[in-house]
N, C-alpha and C. Protein backbone atom coordinates (compact mmCIF):
# COMPACT_ATOMS: atom_id res chain seq x y z
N UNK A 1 140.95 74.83 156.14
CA UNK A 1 139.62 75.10 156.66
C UNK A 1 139.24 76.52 156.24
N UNK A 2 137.99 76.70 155.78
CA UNK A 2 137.48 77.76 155.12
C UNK A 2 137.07 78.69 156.63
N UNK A 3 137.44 80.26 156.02
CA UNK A 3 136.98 81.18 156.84
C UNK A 3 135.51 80.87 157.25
N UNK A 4 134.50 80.88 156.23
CA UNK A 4 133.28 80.76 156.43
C UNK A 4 132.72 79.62 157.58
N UNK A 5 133.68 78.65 157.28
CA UNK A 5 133.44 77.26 158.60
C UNK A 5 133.13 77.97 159.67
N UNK A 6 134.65 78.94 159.68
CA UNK A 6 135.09 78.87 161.28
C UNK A 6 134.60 79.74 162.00
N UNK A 7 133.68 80.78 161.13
CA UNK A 7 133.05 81.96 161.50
C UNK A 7 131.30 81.33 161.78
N UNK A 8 131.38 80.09 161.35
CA UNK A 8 129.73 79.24 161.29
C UNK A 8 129.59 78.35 163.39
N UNK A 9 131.14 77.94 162.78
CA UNK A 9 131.31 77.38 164.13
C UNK A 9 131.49 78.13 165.20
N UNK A 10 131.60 79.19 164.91
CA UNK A 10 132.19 80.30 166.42
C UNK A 10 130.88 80.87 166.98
N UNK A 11 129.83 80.99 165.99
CA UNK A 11 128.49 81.56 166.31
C UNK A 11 127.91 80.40 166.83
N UNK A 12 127.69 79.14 166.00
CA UNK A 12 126.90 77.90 166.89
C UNK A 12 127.79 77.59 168.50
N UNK A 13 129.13 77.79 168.79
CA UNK A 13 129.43 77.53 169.99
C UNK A 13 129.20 79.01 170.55
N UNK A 14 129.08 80.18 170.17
CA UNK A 14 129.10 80.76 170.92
C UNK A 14 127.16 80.76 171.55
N UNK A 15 126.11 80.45 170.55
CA UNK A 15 124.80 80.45 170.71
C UNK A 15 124.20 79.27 172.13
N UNK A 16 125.38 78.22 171.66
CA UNK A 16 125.55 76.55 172.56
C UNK A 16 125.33 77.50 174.09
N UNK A 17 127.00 78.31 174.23
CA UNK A 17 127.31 78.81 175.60
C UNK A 17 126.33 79.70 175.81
N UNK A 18 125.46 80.29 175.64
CA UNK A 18 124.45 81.13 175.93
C UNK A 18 123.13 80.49 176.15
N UNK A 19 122.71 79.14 176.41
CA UNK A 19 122.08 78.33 176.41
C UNK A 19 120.84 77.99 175.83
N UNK A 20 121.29 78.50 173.90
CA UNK A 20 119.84 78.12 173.50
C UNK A 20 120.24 76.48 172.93
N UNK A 21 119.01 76.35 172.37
CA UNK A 21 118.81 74.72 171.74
C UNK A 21 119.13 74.56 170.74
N UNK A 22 119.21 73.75 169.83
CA UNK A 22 119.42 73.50 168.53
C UNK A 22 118.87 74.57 167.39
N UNK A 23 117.65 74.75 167.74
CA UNK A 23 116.72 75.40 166.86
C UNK A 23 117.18 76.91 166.87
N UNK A 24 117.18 77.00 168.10
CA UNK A 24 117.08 78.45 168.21
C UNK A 24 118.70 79.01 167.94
N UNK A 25 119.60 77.88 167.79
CA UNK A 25 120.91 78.11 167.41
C UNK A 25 121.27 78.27 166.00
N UNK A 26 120.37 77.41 165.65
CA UNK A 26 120.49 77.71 163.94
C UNK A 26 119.94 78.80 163.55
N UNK A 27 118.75 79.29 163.98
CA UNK A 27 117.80 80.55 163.71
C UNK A 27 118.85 81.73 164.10
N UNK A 28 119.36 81.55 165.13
CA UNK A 28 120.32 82.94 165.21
C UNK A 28 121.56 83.13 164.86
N UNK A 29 121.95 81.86 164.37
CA UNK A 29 123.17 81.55 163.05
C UNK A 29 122.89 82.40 162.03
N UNK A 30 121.64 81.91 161.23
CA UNK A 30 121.82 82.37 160.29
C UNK A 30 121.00 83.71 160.19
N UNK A 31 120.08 84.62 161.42
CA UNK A 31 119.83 85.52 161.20
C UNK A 31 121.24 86.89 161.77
N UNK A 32 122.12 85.73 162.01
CA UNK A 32 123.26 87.06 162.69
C UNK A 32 124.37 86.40 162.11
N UNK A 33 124.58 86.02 160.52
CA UNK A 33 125.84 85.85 160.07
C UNK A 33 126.76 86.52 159.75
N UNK A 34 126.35 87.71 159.54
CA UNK A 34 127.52 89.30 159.92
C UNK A 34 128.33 89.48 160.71
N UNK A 35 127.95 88.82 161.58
CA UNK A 35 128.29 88.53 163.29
C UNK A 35 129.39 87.41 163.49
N UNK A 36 130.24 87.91 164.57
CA UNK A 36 131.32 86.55 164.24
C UNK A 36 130.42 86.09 165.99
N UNK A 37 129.37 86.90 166.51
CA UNK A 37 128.81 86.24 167.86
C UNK A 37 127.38 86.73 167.82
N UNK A 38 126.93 86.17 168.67
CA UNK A 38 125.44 86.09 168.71
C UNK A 38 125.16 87.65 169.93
N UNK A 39 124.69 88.97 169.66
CA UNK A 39 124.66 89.57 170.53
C UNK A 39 123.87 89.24 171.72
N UNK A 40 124.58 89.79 172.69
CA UNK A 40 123.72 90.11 173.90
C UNK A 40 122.26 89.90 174.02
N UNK A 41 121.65 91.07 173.55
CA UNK A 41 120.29 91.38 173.33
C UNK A 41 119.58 90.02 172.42
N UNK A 42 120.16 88.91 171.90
CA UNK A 42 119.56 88.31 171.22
C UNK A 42 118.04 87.96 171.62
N UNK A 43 117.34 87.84 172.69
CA UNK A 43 116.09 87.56 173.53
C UNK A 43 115.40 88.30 173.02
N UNK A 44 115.75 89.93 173.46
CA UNK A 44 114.66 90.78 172.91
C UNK A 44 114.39 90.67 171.51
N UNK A 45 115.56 90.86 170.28
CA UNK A 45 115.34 90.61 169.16
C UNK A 45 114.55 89.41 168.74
N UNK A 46 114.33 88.30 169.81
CA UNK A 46 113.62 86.72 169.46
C UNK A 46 111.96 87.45 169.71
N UNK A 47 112.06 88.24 170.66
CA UNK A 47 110.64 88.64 171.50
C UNK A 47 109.89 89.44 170.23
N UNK A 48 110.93 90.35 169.29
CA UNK A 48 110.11 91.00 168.61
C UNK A 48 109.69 90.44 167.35
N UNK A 49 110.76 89.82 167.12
CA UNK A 49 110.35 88.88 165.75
C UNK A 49 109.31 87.70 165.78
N UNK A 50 108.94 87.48 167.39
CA UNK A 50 108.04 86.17 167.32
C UNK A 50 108.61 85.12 167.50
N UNK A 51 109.85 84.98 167.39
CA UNK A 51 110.41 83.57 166.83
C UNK A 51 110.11 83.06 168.52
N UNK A 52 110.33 83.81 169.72
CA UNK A 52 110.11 82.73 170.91
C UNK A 52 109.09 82.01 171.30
N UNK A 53 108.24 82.70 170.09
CA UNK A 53 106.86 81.59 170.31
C UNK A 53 106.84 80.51 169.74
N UNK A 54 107.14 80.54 168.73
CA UNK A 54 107.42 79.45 167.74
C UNK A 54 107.92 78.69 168.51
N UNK A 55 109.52 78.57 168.97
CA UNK A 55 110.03 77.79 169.31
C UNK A 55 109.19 77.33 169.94
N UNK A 56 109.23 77.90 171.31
CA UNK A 56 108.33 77.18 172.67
C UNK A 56 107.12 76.33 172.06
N UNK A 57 106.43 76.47 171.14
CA UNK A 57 105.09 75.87 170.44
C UNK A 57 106.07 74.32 169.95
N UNK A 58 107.17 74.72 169.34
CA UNK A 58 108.11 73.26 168.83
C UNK A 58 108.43 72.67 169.68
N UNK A 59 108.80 73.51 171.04
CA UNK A 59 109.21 72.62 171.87
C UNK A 59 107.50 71.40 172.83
N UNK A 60 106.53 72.01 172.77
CA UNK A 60 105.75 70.96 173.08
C UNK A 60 105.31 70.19 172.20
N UNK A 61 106.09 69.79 171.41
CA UNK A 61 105.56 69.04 170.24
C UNK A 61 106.20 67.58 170.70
């Protein structure tokens, strides 16, 4: 099993346990792949980039 897997999978379970959704798990996958975890602060960083609108707009779809 490739490093890269296991460092893919440790961020999507660690994003899972922090209770975002699919979307917003992949979005902070791959904007925090440096990262072997999704920080703390990830919210505010969603707040400034916009992305929590988005979502929420996907999610009434």
């Amino acid at each position: 099993m490739s490093l890269r897997f296991c460092n893919r999978s440790l961020r999507y379970a660690d994003a899972y346990a922090k209770g975002m959704n699919r979307r917003e798990a992949a979005y902070a996958t791959k904007k925090y792949r440096s990262h072997r975890s999704i920080p703390n602060d990830y919210l505010a960083d969603f707040e400034r980039s916009g992305a929590i609108e988005v979502f929420r707009s996907l999610r009434q779809l």
